[in-house]
PDB file of N, CA and C in Angstrom:
ATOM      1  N   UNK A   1      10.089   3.064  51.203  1.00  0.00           N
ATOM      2  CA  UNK A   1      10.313   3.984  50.104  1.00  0.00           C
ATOM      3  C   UNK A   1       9.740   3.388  48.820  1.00  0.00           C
ATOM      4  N   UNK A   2       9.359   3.833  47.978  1.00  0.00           N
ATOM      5  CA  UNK A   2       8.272   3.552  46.924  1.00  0.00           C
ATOM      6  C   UNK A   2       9.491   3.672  45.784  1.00  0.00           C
ATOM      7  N   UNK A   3       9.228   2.640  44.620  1.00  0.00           N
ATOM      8  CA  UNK A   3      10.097   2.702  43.694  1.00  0.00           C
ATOM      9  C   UNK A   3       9.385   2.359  42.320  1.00  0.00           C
ATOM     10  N   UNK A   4      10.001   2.515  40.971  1.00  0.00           N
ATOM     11  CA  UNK A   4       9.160   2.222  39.750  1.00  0.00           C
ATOM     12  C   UNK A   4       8.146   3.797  39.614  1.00  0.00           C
ATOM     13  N   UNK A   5       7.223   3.753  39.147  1.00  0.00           N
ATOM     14  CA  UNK A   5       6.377   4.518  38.588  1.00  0.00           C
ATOM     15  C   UNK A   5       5.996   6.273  39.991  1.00  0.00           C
ATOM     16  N   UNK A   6       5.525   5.133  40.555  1.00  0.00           N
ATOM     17  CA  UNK A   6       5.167   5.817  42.336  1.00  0.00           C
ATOM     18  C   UNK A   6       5.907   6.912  42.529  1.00  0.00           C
ATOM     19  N   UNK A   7       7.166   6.366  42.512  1.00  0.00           N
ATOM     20  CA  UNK A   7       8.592   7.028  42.979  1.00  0.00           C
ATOM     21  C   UNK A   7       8.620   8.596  42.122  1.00  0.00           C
ATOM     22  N   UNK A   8       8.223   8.702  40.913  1.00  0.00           N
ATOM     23  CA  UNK A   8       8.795   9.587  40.357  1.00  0.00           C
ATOM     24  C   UNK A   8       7.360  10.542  39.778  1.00  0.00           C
ATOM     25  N   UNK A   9       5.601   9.830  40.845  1.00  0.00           N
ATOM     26  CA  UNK A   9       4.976  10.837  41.438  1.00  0.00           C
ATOM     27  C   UNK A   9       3.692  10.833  39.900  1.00  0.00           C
ATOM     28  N   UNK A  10       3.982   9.785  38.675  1.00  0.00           N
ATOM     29  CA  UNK A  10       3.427   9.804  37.976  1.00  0.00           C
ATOM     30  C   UNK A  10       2.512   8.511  38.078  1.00  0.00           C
ATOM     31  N   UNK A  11       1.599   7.901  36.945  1.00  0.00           N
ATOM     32  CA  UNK A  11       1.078   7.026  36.630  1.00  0.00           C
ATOM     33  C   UNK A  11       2.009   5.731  35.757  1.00  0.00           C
ATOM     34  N   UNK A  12       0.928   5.183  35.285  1.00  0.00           N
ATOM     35  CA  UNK A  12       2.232   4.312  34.139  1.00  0.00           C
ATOM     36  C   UNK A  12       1.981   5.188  32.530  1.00  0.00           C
ATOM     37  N   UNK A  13       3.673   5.180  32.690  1.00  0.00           N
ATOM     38  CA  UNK A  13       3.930   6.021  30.917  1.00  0.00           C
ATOM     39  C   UNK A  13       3.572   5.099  29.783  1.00  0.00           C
ATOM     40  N   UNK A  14       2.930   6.038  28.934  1.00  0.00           N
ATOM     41  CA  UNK A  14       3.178   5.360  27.739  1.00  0.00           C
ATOM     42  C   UNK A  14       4.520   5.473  26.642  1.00  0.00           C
ATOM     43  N   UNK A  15       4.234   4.179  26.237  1.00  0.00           N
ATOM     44  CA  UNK A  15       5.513   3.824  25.132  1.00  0.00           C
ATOM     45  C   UNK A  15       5.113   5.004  24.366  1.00  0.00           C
ATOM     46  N   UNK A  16       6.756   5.607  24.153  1.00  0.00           N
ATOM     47  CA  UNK A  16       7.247   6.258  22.779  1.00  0.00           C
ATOM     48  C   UNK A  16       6.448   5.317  21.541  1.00  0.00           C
ATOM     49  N   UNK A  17       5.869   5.984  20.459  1.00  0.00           N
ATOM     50  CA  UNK A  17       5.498   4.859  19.415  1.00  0.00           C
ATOM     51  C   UNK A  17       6.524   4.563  18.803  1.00  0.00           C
ATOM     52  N   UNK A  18       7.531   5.760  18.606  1.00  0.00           N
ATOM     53  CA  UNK A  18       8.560   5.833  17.606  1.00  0.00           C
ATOM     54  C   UNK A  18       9.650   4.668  17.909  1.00  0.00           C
ATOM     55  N   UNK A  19       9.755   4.547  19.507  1.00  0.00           N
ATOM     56  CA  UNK A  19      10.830   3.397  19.913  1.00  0.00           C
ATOM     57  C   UNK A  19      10.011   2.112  19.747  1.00  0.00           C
ATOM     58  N   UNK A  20       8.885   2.149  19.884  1.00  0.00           N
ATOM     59  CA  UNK A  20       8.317   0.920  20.198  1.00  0.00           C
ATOM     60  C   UNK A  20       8.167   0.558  18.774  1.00  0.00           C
ATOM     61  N   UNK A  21       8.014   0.962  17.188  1.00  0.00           N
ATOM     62  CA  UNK A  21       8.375   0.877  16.182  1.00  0.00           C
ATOM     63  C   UNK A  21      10.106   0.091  15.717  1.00  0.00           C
ATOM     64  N   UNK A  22      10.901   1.048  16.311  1.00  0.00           N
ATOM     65  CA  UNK A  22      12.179   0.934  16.035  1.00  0.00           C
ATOM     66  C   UNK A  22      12.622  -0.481  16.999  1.00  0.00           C
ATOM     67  N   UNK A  23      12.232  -0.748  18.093  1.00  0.00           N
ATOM     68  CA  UNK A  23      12.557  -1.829  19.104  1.00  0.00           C
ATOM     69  C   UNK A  23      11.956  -2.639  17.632  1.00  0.00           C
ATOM     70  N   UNK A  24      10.659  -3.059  17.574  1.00  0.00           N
ATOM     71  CA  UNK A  24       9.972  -4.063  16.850  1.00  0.00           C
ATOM     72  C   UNK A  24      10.840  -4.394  15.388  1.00  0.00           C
ATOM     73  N   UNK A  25      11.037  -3.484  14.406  1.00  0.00           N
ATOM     74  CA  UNK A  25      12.127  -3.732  13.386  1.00  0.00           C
ATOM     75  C   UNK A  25      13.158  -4.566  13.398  1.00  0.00           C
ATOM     76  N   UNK A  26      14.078  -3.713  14.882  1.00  0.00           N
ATOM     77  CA  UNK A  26      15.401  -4.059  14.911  1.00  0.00           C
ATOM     78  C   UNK A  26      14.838  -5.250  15.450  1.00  0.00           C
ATOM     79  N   UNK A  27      13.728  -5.951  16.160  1.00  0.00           N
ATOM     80  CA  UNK A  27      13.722  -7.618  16.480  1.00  0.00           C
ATOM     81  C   UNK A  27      13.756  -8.218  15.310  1.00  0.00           C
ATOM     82  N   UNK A  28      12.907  -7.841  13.887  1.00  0.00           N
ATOM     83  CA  UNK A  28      12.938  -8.733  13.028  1.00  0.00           C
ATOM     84  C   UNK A  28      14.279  -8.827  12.326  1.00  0.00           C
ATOM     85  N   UNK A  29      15.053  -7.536  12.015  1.00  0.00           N
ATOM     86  CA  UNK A  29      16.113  -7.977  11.681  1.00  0.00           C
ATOM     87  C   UNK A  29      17.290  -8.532  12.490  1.00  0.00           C
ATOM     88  N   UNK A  30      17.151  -8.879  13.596  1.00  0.00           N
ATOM     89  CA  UNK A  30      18.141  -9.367  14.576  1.00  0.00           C
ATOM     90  C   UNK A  30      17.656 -11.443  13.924  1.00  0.00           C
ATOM     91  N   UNK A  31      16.602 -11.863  13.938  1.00  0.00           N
ATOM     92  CA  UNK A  31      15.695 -13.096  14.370  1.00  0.00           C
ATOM     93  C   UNK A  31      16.280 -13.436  12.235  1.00  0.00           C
ATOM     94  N   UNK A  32      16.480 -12.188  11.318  1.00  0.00           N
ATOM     95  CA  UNK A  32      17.005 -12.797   9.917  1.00  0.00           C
ATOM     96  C   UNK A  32      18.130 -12.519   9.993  1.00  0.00           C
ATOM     97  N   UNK A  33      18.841 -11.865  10.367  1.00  0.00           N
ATOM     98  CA  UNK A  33      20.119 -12.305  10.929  1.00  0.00           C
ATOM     99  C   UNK A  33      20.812 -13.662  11.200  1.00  0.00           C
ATOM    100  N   UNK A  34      20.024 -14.046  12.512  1.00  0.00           N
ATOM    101  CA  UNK A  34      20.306 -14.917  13.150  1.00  0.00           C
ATOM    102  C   UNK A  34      19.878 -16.563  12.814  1.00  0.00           C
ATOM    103  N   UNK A  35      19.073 -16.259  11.713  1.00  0.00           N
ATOM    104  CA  UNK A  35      18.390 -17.296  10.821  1.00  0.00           C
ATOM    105  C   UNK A  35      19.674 -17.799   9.783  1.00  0.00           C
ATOM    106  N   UNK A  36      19.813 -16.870   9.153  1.00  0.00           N
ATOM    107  CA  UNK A  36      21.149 -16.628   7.931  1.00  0.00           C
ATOM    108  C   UNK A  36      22.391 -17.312   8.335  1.00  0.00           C
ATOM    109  N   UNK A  37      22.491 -16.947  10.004  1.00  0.00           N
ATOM    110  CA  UNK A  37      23.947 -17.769  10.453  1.00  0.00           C
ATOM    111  C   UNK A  37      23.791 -18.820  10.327  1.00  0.00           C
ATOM    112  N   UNK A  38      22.642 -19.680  11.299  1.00  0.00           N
ATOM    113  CA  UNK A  38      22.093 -21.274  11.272  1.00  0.00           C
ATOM    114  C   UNK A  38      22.303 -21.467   9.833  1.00  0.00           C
ATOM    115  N   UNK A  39      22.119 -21.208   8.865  1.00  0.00           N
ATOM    116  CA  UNK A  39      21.966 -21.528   7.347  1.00  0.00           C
ATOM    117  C   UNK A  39      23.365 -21.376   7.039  1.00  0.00           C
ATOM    118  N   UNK A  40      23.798 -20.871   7.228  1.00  0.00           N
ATOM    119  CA  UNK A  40      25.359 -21.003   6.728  1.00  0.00           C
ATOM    120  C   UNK A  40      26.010 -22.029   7.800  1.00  0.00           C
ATOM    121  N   UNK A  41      25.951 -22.446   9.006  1.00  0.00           N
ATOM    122  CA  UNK A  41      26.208 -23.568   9.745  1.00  0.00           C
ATOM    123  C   UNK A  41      25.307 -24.968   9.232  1.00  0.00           C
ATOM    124  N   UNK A  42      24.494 -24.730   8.854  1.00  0.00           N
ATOM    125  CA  UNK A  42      23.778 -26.063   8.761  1.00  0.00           C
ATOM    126  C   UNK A  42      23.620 -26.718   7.054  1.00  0.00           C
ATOM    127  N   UNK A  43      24.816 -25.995   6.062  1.00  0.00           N
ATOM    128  CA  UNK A  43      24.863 -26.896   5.082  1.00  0.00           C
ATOM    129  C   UNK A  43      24.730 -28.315   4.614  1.00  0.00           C
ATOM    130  N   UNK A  44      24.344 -29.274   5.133  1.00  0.00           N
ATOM    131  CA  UNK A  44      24.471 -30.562   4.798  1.00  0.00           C
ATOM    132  C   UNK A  44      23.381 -31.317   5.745  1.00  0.00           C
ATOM    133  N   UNK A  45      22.465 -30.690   6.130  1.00  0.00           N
ATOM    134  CA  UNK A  45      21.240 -30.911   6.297  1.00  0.00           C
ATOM    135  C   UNK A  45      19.830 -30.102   5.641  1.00  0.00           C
ATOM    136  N   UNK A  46      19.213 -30.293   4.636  1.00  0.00           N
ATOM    137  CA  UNK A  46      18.575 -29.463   3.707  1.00  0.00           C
ATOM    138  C   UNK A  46      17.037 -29.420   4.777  1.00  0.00           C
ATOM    139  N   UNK A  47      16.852 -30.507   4.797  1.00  0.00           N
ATOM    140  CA  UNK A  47      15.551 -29.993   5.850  1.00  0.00           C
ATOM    141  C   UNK A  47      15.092 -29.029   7.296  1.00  0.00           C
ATOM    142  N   UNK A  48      16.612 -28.726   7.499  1.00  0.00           N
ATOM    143  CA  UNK A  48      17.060 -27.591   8.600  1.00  0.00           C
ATOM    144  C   UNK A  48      17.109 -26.143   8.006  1.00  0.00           C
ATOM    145  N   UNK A  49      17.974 -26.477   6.290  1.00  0.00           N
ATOM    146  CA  UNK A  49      18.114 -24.950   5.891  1.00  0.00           C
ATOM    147  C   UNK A  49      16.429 -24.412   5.309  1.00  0.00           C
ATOM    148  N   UNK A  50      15.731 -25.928   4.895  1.00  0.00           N
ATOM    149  CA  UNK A  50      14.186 -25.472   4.577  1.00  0.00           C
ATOM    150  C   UNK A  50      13.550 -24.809   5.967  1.00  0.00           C
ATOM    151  N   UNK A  51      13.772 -25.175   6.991  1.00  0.00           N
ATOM    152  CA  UNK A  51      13.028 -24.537   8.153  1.00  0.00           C
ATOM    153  C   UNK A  51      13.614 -22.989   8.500  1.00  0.00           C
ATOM    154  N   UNK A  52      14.908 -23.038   8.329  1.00  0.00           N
ATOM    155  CA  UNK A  52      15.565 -21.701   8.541  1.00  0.00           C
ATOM    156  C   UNK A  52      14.933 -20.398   7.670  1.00  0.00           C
ATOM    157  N   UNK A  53      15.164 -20.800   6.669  1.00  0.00           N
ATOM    158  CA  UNK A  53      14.785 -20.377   5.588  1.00  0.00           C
ATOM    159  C   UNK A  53      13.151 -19.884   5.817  1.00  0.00           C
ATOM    160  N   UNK A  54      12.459 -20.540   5.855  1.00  0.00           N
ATOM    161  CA  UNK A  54      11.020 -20.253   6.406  1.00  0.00           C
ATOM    162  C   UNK A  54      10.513 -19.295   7.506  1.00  0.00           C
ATOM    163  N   UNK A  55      11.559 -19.662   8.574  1.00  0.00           N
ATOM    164  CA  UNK A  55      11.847 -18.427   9.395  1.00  0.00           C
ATOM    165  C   UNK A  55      12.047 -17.287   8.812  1.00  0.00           C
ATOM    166  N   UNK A  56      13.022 -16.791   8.299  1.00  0.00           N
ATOM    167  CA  UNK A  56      13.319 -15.760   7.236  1.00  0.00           C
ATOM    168  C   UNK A  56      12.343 -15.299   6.686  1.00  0.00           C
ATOM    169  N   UNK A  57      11.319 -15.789   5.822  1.00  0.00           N
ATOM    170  CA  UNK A  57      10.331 -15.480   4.869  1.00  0.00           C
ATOM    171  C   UNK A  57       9.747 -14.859   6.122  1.00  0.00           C
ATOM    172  N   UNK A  58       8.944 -15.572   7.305  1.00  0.00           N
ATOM    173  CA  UNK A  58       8.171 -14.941   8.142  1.00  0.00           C
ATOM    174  C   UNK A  58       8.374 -13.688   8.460  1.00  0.00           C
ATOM    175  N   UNK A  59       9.714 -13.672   9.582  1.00  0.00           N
ATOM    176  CA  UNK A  59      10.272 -12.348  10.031  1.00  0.00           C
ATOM    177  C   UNK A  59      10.385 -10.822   8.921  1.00  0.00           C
ATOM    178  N   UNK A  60      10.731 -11.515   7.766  1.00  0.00           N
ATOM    179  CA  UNK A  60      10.672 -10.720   6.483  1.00  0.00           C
ATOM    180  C   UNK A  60       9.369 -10.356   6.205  1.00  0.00           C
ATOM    181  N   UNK A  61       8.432 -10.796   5.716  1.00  0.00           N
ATOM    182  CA  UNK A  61       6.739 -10.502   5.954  1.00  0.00           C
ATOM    183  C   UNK A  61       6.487  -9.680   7.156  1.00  0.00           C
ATOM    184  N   UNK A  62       6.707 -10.117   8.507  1.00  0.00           N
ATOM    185  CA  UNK A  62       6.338  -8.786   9.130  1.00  0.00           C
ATOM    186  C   UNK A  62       6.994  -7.654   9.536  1.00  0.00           C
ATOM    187  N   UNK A  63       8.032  -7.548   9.216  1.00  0.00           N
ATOM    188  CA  UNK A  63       8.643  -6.441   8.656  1.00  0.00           C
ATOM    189  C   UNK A  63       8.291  -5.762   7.403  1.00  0.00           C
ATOM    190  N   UNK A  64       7.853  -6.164   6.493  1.00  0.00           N
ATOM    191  CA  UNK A  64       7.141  -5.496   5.495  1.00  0.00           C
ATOM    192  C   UNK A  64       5.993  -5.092   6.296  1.00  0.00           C
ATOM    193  N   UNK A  65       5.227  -5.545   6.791  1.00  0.00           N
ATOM    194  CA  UNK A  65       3.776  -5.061   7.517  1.00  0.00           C
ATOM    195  C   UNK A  65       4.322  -3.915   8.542  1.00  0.00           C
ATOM    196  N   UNK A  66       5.358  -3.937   9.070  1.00  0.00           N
ATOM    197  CA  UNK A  66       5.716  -2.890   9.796  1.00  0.00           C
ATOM    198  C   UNK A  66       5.813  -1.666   8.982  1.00  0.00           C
ATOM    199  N   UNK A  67       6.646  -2.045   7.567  1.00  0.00           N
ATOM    200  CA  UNK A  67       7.067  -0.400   6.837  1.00  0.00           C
ATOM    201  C   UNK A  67       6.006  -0.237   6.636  1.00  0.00           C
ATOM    202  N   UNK A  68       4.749  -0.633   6.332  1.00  0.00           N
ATOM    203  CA  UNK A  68       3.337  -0.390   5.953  1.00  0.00           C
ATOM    204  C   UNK A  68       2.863   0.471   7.050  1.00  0.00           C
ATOM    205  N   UNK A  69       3.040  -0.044   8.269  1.00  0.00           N
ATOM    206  CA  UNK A  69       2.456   1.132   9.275  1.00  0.00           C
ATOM    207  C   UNK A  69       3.189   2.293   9.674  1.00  0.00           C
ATOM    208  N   UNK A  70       4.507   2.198   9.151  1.00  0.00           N
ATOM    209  CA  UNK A  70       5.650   3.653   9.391  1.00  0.00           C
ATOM    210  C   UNK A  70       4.898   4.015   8.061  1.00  0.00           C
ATOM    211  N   UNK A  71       4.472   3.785   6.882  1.00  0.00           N
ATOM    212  CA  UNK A  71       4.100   4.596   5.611  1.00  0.00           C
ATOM    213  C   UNK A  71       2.731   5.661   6.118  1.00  0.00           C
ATOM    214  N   UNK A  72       1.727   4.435   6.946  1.00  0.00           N
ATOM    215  CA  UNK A  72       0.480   5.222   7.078  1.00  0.00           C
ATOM    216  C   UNK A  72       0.222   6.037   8.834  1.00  0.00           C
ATOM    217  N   UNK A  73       1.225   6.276   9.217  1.00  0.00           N
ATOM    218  CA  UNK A  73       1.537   7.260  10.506  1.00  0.00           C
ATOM    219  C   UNK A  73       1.504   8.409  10.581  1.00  0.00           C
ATOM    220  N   UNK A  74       0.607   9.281  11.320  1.00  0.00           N
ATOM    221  CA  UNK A  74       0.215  10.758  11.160  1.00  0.00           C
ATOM    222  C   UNK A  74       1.942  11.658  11.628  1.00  0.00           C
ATOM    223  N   UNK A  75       2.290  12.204  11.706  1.00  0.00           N
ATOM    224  CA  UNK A  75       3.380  12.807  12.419  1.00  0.00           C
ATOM    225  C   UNK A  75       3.096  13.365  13.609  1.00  0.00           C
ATOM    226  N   UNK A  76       3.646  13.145  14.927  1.00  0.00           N
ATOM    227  CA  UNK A  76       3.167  13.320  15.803  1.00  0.00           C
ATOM    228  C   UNK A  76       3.602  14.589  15.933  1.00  0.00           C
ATOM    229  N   UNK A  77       2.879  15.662  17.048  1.00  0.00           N
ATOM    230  CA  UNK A  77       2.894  16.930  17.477  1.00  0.00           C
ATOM    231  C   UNK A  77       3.082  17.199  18.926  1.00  0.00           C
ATOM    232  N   UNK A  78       3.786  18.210  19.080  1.00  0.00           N
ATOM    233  CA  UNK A  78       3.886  18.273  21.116  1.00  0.00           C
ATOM    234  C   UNK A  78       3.129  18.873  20.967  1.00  0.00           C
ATOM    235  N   UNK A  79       3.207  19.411  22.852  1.00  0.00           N
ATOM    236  CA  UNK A  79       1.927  20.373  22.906  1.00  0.00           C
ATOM    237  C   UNK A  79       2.311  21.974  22.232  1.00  0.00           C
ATOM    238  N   UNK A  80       3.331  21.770  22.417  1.00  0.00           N
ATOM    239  CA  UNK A  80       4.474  23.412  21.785  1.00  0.00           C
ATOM    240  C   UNK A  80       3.928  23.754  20.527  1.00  0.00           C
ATOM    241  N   UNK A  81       3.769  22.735  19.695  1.00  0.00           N
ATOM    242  CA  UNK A  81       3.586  22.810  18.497  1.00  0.00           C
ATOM    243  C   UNK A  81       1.772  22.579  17.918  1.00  0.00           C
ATOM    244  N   UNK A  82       1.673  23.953  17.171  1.00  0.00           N
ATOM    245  CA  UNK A  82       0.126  23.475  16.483  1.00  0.00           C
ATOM    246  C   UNK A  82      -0.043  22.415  15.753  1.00  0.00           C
ATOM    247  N   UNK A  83      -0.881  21.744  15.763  1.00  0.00           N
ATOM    248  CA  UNK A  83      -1.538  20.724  14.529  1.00  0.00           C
ATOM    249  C   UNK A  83      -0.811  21.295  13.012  1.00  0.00           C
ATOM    250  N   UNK A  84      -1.232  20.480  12.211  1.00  0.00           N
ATOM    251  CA  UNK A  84      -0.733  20.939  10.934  1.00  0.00           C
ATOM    252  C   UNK A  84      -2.637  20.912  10.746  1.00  0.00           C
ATOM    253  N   UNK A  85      -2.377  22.435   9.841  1.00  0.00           N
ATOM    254  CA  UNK A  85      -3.735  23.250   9.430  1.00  0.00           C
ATOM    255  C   UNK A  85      -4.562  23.935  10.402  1.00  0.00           C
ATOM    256  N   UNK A  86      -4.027  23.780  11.669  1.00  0.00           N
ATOM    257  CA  UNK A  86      -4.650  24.838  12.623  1.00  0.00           C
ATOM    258  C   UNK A  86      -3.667  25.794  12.751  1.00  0.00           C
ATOM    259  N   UNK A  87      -4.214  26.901  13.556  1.00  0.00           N
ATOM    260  CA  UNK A  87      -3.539  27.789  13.656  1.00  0.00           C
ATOM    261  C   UNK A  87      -3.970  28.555  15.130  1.00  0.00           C
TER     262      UNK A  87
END
Protein backbone atom coordinates (compact mmCIF):
# COMPACT_ATOMS: atom_id res chain seq x y z
CA UNK A 1 0.00 0.00 0.00
CA UNK A 2 1.55 3.33 -1.00
CA UNK A 3 1.69 6.12 1.58
CA UNK A 4 2.83 10.03 1.71
CA UNK A 5 2.16 11.89 -1.52
CA UNK A 6 1.29 8.58 -3.86
CA UNK A 7 -1.40 7.67 -1.51
CA UNK A 8 -3.57 10.59 -1.96
CA UNK A 9 -3.01 10.23 -6.07
CA UNK A 10 -1.13 13.68 -6.32
CA UNK A 11 2.50 14.90 -6.91
CA UNK A 12 4.55 16.78 -4.24
CA UNK A 13 2.49 19.96 -2.89
CA UNK A 14 3.65 23.08 -2.66
CA UNK A 15 4.13 25.09 0.56
CA UNK A 16 1.35 27.52 1.45
CA UNK A 17 3.63 30.84 1.17
CA UNK A 18 1.49 32.34 3.77
CA UNK A 19 2.45 29.41 6.40
CA UNK A 20 5.77 29.11 5.22
CA UNK A 21 6.07 33.02 6.05
CA UNK A 22 4.29 32.66 9.39
CA UNK A 23 6.34 29.19 10.36
CA UNK A 24 9.67 31.42 9.49
CA UNK A 25 8.64 34.57 11.90
CA UNK A 26 7.32 32.58 14.63
CA UNK A 27 11.13 30.74 14.42
CA UNK A 28 12.72 34.06 14.87
CA UNK A 29 10.69 35.06 17.58
CA UNK A 30 10.79 31.75 19.43
CA UNK A 31 15.23 31.72 18.95
CA UNK A 32 14.68 35.95 20.81
CA UNK A 33 12.75 34.61 23.14
CA UNK A 34 14.82 32.02 24.03
CA UNK A 35 17.97 34.21 23.84
CA UNK A 36 16.32 36.76 26.51
CA UNK A 37 15.87 33.74 28.99
CA UNK A 38 19.77 32.67 28.75
CA UNK A 39 20.33 36.49 29.49
CA UNK A 40 18.36 36.72 32.36
CA UNK A 41 20.02 33.27 33.66
CA UNK A 42 23.42 34.19 32.81
CA UNK A 43 23.92 37.52 34.82
CA UNK A 44 27.37 37.30 36.13
CA UNK A 45 29.05 36.22 33.17
CA UNK A 46 29.18 39.34 30.68
CA UNK A 47 30.88 37.57 27.85
CA UNK A 48 27.86 35.03 27.60
CA UNK A 49 25.23 37.93 27.88
CA UNK A 50 27.59 39.67 24.91
CA UNK A 51 27.03 36.47 22.80
CA UNK A 52 23.33 36.17 23.72
CA UNK A 53 22.73 39.36 23.01
CA UNK A 54 24.28 39.09 19.49
CA UNK A 55 22.07 36.32 18.85
CA UNK A 56 19.19 38.64 19.38
CA UNK A 57 20.48 41.40 17.08
CA UNK A 58 20.76 38.57 14.33
CA UNK A 59 17.36 36.82 14.68
CA UNK A 60 15.99 40.48 14.98
CA UNK A 61 17.64 41.57 11.53
CA UNK A 62 16.07 38.77 9.83
CA UNK A 63 12.97 39.27 10.91
CA UNK A 64 13.05 42.71 9.78
CA UNK A 65 14.06 41.25 6.25
CA UNK A 66 11.08 39.08 6.57
CA UNK A 67 8.47 42.16 7.22
CA UNK A 68 10.24 43.54 4.11
CA UNK A 69 9.05 40.63 2.04
CA UNK A 70 5.35 40.46 3.72
CA UNK A 71 5.49 44.51 2.65
CA UNK A 72 6.49 43.66 -1.08
CA UNK A 73 3.96 40.46 -1.69
CA UNK A 74 1.41 40.52 -4.51
CA UNK A 75 -1.94 39.17 -2.87
CA UNK A 76 -2.54 35.96 -3.92
CA UNK A 77 -5.73 34.89 -6.06
CA UNK A 78 -7.64 31.40 -6.46
CA UNK A 79 -8.73 30.22 -9.44
CA UNK A 80 -12.51 31.43 -8.33
CA UNK A 81 -11.33 34.68 -8.22
CA UNK A 82 -10.19 37.22 -11.17
CA UNK A 83 -6.85 38.95 -11.06
CA UNK A 84 -7.16 42.39 -9.77
CA UNK A 85 -7.72 44.62 -13.14
CA UNK A 86 -8.94 41.85 -15.24
CA UNK A 87 -12.13 41.13 -15.76
Amino acid sequence: MATGEAAVGGGPEKPDPDRVLVHDFRNLLAVIVNYCELIAAETTDPEAIKADVAEIRIAAERALELTEKLRHRQPQTTDSEPAAGTS
